[in-house]
Protein backbone atom coordinates (compact mmCIF):
# COMPACT_ATOMS: atom_id res chain seq x y z
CA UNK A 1 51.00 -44.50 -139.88
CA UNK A 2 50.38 -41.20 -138.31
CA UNK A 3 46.53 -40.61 -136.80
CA UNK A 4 45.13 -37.42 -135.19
CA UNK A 5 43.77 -37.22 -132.14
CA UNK A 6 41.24 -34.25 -131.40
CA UNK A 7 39.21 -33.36 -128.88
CA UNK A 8 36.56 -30.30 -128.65
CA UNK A 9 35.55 -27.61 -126.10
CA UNK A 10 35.85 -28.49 -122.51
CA UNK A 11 37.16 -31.74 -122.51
CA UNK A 12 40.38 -30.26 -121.37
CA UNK A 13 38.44 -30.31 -117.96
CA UNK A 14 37.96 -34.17 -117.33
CA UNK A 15 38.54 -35.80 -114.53
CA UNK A 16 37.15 -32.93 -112.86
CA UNK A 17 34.03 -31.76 -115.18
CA UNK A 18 31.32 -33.69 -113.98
CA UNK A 19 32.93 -36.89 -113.22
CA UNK A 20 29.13 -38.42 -112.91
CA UNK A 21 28.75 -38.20 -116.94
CA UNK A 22 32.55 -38.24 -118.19
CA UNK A 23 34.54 -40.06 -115.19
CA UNK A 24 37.64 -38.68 -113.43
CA UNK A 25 39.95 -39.65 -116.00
CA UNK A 26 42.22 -36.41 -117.24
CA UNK A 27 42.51 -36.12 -120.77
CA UNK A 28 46.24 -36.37 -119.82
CA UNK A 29 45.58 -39.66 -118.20
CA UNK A 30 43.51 -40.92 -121.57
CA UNK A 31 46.39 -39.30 -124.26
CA UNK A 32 49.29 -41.14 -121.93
CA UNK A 33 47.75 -44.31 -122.72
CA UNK A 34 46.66 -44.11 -126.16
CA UNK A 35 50.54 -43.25 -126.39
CA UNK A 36 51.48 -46.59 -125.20
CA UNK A 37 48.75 -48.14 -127.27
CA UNK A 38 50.06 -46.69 -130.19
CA UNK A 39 53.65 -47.38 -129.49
CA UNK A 40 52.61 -51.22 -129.39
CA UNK A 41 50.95 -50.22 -132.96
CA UNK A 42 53.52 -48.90 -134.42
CA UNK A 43 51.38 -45.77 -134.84
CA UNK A 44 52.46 -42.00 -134.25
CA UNK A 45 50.05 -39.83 -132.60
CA UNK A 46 49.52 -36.17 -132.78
CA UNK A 47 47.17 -34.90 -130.11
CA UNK A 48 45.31 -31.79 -129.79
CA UNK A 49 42.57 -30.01 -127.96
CA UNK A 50 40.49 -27.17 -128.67
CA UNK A 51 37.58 -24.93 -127.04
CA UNK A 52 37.30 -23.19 -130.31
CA UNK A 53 35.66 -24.68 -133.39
CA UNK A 54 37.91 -22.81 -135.98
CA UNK A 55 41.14 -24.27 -134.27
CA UNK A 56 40.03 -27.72 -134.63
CA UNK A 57 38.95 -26.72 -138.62
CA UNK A 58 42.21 -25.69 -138.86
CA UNK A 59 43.79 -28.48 -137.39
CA UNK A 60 41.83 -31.02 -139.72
CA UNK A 61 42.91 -28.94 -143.13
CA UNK A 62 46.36 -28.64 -141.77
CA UNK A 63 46.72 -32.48 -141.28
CA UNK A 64 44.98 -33.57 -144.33
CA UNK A 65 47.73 -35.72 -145.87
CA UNK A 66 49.78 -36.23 -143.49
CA UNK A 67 47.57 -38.07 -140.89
CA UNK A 68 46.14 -41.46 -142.59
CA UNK A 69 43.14 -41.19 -140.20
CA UNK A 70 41.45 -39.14 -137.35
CA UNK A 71 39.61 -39.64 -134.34
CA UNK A 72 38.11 -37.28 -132.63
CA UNK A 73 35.69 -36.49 -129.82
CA UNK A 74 33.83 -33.21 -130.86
CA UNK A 75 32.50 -32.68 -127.28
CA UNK A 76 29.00 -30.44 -127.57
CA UNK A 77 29.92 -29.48 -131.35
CA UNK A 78 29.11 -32.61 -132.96
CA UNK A 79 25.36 -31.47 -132.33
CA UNK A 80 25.71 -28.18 -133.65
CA UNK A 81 28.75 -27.73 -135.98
CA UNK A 82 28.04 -28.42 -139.80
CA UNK A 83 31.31 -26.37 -140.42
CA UNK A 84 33.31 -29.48 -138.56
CA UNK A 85 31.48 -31.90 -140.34
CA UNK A 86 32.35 -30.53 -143.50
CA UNK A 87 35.84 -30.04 -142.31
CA UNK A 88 35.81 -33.86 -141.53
CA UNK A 89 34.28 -34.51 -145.23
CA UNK A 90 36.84 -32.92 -146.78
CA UNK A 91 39.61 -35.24 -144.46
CA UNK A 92 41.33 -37.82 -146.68
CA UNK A 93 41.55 -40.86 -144.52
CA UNK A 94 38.73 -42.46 -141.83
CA UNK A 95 37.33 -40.34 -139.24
CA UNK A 96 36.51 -42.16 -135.83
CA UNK A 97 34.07 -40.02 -133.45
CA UNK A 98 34.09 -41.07 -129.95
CA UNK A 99 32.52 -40.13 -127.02
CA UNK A 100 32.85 -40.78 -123.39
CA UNK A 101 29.09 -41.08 -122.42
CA UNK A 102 26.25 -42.55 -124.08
CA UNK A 103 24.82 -39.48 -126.72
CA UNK A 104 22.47 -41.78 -127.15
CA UNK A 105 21.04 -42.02 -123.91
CA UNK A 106 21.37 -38.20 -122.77
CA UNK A 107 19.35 -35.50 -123.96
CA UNK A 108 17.29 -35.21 -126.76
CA UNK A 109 19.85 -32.34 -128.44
CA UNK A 110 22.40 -34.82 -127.94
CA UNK A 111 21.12 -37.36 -130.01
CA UNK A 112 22.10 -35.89 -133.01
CA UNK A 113 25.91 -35.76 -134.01
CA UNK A 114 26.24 -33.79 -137.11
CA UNK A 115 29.97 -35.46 -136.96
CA UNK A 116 28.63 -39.20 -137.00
CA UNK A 117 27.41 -38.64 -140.27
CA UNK A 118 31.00 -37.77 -141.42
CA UNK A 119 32.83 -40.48 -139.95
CA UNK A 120 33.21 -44.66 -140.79
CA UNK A 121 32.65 -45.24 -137.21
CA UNK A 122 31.57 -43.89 -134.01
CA UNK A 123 32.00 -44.83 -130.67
CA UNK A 124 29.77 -43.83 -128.02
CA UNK A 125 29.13 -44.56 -124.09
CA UNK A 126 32.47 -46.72 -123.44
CA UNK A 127 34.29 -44.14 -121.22
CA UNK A 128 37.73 -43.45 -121.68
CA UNK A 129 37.95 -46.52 -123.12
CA UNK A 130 36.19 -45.47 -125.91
CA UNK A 131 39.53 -43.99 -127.01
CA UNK A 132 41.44 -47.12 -127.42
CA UNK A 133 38.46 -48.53 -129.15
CA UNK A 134 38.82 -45.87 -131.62
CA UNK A 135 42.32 -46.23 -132.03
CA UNK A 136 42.16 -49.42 -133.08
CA UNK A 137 39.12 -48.96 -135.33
CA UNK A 138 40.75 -46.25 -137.25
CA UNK A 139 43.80 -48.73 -137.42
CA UNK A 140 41.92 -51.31 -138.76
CA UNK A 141 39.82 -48.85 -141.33
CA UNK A 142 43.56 -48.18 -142.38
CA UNK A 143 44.26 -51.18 -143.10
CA UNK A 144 46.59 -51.56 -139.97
CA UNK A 145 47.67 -54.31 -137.74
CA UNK A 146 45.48 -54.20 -134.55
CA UNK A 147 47.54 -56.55 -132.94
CA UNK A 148 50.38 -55.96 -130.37
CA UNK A 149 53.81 -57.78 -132.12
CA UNK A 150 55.00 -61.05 -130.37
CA UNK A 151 57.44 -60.66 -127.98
């Protein structure tokens, strides 16, 4: 099973992008371990991130059969990009949205994820966690094993 990973303008600065909302965890730090999660899942990864909508369009077409599923984290463009959630529509397998802080919770623009609305499942306010949360949903939504093999 191969998944995509993406993740939207400026999240290429955490860990040092206001650690207060989003943590100090690099995005380095949170792709390293959803490596090793994966490797325990059997699951190949392809990561990418983007500050520029069309790039991450482009990236969704250009996977579209060969990825079984997607997560992403669409940063600030799941509140205004219609043109990603079509994108995401138009994706063949599950789309996972994550986020690192609670959209919920933050400001009233925020509240709204244009993305959510094209995805089975969204995660939201679990830190980098949230990542390995969303692996494993879009695993499951697969129709994966979410369990590590016995050793």
């Amino acid at each position: 099973m191969r998944i995509l990973v993406l993740n939207g303008p400026n999240l290429g600065s955490l860990g040092r992008r206001q650690p207060e909302i989003y943590g100090t965890t690099t995005l380095a730090e949170i792709e390293n371990d959803l490596q090793a999660q994966a490797v325990a899942l059997g699951v190949d990864l392809r990561f990418e991130q983007s500050n520029h909508e069309g790039t991450l369009i482009d990236l969704i077409e250009e996977e579209t059969g060969r990825c079984q599923a997607c997560v992403i984290n669409p940063g600030a463009l799941a509140h205004t990009s219609l043109a990603l959630a079509d994108a995401l529509r138009g994706f063949t397998g599950p789309v996972v949205e994550v986020h690192l802080s609670n959209i919920l919770a933050r400001e009233e623009y925020r509240r709204t994820s244009h993305v959510a609305a094209a995805a089975a499942a969204v995660i939201t306010g679990a830190g980098a966690s949230g990542y390995g949360l969303a692996l494993r949903t879009a695993v499951q939504l697969v129709g994966g094993n979410t369990t590590e093999p016995s050793k």
